[in-house]
N, C-alpha and C. Protein backbone atom coordinates (compact mmCIF):
# COMPACT_ATOMS: atom_id res chain seq x y z
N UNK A 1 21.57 -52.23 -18.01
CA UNK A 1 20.99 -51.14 -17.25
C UNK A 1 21.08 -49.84 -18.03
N UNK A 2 22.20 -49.55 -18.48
CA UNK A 2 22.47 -48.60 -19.49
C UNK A 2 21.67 -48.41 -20.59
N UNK A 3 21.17 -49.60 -21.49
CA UNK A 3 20.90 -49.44 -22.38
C UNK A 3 19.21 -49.38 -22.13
N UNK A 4 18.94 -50.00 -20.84
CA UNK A 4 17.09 -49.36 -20.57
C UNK A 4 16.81 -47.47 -19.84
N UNK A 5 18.00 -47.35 -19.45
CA UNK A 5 17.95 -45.59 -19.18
C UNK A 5 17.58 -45.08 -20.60
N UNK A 6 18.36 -45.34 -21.20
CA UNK A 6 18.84 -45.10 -22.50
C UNK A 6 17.20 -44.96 -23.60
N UNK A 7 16.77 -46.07 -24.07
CA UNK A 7 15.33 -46.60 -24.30
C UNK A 7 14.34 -45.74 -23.70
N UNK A 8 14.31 -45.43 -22.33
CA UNK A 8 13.36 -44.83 -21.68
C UNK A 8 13.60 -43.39 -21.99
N UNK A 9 14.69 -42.70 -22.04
CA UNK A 9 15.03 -41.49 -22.31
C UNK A 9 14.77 -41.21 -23.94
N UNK A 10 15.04 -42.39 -24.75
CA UNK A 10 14.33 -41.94 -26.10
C UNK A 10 12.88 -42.27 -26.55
N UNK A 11 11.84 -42.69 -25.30
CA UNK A 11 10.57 -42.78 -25.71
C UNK A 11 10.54 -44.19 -26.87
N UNK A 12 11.58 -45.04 -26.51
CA UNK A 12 11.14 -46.31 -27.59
C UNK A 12 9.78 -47.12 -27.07
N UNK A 13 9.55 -46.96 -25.96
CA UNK A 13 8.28 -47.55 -25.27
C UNK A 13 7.21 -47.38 -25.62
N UNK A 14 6.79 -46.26 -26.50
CA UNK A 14 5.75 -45.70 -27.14
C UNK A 14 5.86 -45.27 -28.58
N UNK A 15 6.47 -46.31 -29.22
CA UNK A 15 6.67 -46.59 -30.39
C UNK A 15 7.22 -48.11 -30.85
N UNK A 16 7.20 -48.73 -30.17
CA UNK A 16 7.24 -50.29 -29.83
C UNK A 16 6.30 -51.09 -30.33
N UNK A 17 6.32 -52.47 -30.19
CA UNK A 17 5.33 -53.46 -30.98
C UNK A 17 3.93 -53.18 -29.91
N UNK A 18 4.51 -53.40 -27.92
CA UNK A 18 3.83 -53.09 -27.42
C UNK A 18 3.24 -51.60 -27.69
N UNK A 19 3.32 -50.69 -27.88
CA UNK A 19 3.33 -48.92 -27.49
C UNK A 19 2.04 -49.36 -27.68
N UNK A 20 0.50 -50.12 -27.78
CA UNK A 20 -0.55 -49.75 -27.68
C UNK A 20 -1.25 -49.95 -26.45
N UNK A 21 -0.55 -50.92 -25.47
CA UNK A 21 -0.67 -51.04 -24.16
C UNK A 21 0.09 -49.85 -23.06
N UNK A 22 1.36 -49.47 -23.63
CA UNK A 22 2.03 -48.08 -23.06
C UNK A 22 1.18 -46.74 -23.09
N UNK A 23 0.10 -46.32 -24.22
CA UNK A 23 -0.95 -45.76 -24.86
C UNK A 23 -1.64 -45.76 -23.89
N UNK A 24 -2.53 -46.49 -23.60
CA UNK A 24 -3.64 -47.19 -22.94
C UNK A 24 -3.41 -46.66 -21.34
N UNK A 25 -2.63 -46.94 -21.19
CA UNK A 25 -2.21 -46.72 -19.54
C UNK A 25 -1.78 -45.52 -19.71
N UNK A 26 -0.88 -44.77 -20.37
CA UNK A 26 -0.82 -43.27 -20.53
C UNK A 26 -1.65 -42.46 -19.99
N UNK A 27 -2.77 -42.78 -21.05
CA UNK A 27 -4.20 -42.12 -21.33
C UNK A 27 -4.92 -42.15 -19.83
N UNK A 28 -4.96 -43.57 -19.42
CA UNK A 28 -5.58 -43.78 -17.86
C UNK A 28 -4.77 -42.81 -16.66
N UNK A 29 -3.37 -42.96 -17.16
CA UNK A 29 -2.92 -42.09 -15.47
C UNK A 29 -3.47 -40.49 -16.11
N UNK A 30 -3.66 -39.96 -17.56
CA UNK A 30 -3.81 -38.32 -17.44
C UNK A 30 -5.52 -38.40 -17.05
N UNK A 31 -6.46 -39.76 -17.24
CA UNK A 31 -7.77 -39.16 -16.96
C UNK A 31 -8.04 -39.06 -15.71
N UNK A 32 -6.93 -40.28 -14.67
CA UNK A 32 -7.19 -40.06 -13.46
C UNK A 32 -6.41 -38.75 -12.67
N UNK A 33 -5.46 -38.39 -13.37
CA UNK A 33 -4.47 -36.81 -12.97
C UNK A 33 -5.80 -35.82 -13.22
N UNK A 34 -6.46 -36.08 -14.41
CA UNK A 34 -7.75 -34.69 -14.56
C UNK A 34 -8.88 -34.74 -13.78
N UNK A 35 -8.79 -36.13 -13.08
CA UNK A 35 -10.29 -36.34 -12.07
C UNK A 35 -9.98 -35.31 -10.64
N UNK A 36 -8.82 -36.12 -10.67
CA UNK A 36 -7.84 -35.51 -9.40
C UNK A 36 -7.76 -33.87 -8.82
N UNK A 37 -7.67 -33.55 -10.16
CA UNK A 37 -7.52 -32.06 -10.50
C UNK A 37 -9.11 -31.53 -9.41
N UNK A 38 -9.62 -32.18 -10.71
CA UNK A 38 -11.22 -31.66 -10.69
C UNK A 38 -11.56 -31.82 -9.44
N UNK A 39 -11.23 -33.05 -8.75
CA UNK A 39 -11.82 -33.16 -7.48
C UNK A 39 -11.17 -32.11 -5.98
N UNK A 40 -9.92 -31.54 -6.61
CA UNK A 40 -9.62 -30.79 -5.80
C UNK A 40 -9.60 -29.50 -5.89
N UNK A 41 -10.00 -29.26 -7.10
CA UNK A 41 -10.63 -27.69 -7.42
C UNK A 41 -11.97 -27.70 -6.72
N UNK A 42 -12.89 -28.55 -6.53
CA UNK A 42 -14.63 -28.78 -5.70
C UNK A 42 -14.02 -28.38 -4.45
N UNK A 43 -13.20 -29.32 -3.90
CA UNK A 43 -13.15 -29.68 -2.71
C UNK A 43 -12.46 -28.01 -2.02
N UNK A 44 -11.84 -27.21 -3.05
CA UNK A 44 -11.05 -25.80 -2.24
C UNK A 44 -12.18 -25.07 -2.53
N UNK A 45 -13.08 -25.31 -3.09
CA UNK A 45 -14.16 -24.17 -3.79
C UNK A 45 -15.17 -24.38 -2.06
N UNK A 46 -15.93 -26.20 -1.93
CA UNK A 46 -16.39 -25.96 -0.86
C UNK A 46 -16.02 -25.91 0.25
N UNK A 47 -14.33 -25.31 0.78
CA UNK A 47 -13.76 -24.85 1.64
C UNK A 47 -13.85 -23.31 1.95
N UNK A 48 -13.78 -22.68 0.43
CA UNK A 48 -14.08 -21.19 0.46
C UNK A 48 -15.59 -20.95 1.47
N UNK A 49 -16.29 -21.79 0.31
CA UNK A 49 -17.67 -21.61 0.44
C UNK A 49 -18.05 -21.55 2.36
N UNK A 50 -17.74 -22.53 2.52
CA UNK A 50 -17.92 -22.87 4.48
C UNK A 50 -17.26 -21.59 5.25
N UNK A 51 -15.60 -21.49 4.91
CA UNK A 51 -14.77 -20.06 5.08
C UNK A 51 -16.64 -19.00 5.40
N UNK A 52 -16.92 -18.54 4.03
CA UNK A 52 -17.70 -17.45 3.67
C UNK A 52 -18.98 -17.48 4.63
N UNK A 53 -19.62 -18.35 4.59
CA UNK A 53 -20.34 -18.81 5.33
C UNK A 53 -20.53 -18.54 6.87
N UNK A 54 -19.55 -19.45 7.34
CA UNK A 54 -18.63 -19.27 8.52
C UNK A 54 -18.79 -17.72 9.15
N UNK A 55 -18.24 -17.20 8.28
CA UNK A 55 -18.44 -15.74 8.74
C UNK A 55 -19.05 -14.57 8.72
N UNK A 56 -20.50 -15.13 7.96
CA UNK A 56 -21.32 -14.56 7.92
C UNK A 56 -22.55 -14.87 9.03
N UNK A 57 -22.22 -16.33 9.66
CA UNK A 57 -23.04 -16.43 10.76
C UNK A 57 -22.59 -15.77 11.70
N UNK A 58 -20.94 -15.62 11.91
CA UNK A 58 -21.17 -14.28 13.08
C UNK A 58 -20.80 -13.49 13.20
N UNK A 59 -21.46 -12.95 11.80
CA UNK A 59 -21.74 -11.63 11.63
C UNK A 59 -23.28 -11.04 12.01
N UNK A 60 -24.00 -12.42 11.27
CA UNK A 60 -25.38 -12.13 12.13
C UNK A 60 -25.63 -12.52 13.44
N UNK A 61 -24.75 -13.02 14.02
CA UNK A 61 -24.67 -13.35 15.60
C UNK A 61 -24.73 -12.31 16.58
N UNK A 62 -23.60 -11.42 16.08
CA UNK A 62 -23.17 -10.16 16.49
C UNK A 62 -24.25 -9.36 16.74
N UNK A 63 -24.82 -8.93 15.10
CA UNK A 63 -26.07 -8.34 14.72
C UNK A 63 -27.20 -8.96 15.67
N UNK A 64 -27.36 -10.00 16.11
CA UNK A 64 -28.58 -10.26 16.81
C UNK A 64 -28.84 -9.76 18.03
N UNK A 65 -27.02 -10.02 18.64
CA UNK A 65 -26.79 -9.93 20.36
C UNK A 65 -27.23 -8.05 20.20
N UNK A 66 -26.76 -7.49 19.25
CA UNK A 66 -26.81 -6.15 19.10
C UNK A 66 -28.29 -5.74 19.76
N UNK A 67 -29.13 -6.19 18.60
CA UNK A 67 -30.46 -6.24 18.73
C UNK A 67 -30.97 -6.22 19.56
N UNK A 68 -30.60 -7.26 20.56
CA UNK A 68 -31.39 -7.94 20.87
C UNK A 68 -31.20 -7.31 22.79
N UNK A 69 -29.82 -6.45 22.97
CA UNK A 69 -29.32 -5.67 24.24
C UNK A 69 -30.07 -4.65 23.52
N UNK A 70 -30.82 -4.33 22.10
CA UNK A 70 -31.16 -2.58 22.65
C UNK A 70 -32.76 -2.63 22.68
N UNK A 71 -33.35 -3.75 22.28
CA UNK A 71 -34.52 -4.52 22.59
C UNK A 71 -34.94 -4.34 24.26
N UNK A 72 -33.95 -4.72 24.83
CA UNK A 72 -33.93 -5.17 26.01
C UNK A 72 -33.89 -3.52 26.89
N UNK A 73 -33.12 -2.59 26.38
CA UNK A 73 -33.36 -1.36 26.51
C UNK A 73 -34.52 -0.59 26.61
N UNK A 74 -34.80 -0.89 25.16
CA UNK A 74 -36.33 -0.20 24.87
C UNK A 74 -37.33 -0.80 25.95
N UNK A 75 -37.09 -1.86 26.34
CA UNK A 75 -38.39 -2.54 27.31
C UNK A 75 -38.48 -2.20 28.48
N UNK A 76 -37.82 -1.73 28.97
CA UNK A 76 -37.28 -1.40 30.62
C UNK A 76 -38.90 -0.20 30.60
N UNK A 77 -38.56 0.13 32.09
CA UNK A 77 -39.92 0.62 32.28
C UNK A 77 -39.79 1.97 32.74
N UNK A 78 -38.35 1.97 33.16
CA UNK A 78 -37.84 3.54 32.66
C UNK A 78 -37.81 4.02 31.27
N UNK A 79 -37.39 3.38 30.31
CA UNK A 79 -37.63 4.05 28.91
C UNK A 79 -38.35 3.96 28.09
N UNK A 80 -39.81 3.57 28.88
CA UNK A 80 -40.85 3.32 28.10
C UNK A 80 -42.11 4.53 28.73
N UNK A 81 -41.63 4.89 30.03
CA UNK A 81 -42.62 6.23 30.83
C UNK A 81 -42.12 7.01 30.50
N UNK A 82 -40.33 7.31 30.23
CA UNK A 82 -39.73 8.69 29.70
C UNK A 82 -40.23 8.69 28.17
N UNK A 83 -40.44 7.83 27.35
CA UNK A 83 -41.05 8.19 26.06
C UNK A 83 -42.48 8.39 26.15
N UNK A 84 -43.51 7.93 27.09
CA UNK A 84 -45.37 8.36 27.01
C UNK A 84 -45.05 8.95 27.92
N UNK A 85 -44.08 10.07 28.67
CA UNK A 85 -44.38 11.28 29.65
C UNK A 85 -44.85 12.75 28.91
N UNK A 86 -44.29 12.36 27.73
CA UNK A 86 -44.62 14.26 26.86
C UNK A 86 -46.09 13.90 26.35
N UNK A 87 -46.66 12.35 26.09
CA UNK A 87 -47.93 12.31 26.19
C UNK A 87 -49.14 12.67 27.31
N UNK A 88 -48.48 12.73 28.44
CA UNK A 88 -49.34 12.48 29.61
C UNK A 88 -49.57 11.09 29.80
N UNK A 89 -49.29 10.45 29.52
CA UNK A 89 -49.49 8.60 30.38
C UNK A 89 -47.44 8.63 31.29
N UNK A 90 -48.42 8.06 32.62
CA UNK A 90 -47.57 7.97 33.34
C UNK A 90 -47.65 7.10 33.87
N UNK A 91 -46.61 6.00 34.64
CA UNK A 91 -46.74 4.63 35.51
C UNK A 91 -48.04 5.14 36.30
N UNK A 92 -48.19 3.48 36.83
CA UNK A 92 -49.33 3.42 37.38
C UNK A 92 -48.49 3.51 38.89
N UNK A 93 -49.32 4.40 39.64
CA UNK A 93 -48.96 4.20 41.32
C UNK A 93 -49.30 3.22 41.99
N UNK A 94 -50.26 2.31 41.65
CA UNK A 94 -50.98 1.25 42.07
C UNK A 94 -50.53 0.38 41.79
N UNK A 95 -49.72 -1.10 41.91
CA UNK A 95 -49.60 -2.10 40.93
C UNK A 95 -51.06 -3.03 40.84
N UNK A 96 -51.14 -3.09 39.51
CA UNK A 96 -51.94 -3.98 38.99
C UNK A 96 -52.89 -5.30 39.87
N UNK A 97 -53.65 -5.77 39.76
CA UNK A 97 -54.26 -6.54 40.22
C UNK A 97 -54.94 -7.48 39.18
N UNK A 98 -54.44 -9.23 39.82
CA UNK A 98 -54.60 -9.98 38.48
C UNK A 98 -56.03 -10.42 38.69
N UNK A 99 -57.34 -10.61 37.58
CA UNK A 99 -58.60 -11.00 37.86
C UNK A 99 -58.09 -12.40 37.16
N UNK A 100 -59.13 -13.31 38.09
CA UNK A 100 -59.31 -14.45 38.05
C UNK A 100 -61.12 -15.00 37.76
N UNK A 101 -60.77 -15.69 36.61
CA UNK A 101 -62.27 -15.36 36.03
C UNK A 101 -62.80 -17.16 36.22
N UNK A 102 -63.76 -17.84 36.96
CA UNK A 102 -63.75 -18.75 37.48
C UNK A 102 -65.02 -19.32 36.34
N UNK A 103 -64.49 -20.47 35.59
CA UNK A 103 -65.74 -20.63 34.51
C UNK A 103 -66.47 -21.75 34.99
N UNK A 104 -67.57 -22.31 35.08
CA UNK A 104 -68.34 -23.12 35.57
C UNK A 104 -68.28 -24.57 34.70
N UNK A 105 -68.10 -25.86 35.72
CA UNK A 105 -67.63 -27.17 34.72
C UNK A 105 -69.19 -27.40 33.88
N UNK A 106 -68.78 -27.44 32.71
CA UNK A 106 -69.56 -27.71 31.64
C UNK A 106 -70.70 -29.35 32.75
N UNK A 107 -71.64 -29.64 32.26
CA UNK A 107 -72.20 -31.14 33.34
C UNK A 107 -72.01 -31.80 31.42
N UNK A 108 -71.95 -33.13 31.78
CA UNK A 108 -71.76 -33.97 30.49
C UNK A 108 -72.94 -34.58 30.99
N UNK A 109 -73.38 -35.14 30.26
CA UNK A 109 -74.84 -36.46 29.64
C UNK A 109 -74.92 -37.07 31.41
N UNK A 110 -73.86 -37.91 31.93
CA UNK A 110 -74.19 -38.55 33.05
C UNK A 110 -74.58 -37.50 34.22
N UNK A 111 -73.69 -36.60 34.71
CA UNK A 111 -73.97 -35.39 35.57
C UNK A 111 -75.52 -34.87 35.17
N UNK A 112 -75.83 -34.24 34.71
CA UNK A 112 -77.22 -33.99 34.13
C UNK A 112 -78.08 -35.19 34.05
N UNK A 113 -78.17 -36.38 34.37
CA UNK A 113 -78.90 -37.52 34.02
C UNK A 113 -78.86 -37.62 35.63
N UNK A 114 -78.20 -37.58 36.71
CA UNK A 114 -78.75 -37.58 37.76
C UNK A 114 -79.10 -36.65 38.52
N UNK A 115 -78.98 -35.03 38.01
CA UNK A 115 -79.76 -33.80 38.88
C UNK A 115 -81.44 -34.21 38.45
C-alpha cells in the first residue's frame, strides 16, 4: 500500500511501459474538463441573456400600461371638448342618430327568370 502512495506521488504512472494509455486518458478527462467549461460559460451567458431580457419586457409593460391610462385620458369626452372649446366646436346637444341604409337583394339568374 505504501509503496503505490508512494509511485502515485512520484508520477511513475506516466513514465511507465504503460504511460501511453495513462496519456490517452489524461488527455480525454482535460478535453472533457474544457467541454465542461465551455458548456457552462454558454449556459451562464444564456442565463444573463433571459435575466436582461426578462427585464426589459417589464419595462415595456410598464411603458405600455403608462400609455395606454393616458390614451384613455385623452379620449374621454371631457378632454377632448376642453381642447376644440378655444376653437369653437362644442359637444353636440342632440345625441346622434344612427342611419340605416337598406340595400336592395341583388335578383340572381333564377329570381329574374321568373319576374
Amino acid at each position: 500500500m505504501k509503496k503505490g502512495v508512494y509511485s502515485i506521488l512520484k508520477a511513475r504512472f506516466l513514465v511507465n511501459e504503460d504511460a501511453n494509455k495513462n496519456w490517452r486518458f489524461i488527455v480525454f478527462i482535460i478535453l472533457i474538463v474544457l467541454a465542461m467549461i465551455g458548456n457552462t460559460n454558454r449556459y451562464e451567458q444564456k442565463i444573463f441573456r433571459i435575466t436582461e431580457l426578462t427585464n426589459e419586457v417589464k419595462e415595456l409593460r410598464s411603458e405600455f400600461v403608462d400609455r395606454r391610462s393616458e390614451l384613455m385620458k385623452l379620449r374621454m369626452e371631457s378632454t377632448v371638448s376642453e381642447k376644440m372649446s378655444y376653437r369653437g366646436i362644442l359637444p353636440a346637444s342632440v345625441p346622434p342618430v344612427k342611419i340605416k341604409v337598406k340595400q336592395e337583394k341583388k335578383k340572381d339568374f333564377w329570381d329574374s327568370l321568373w319576374q
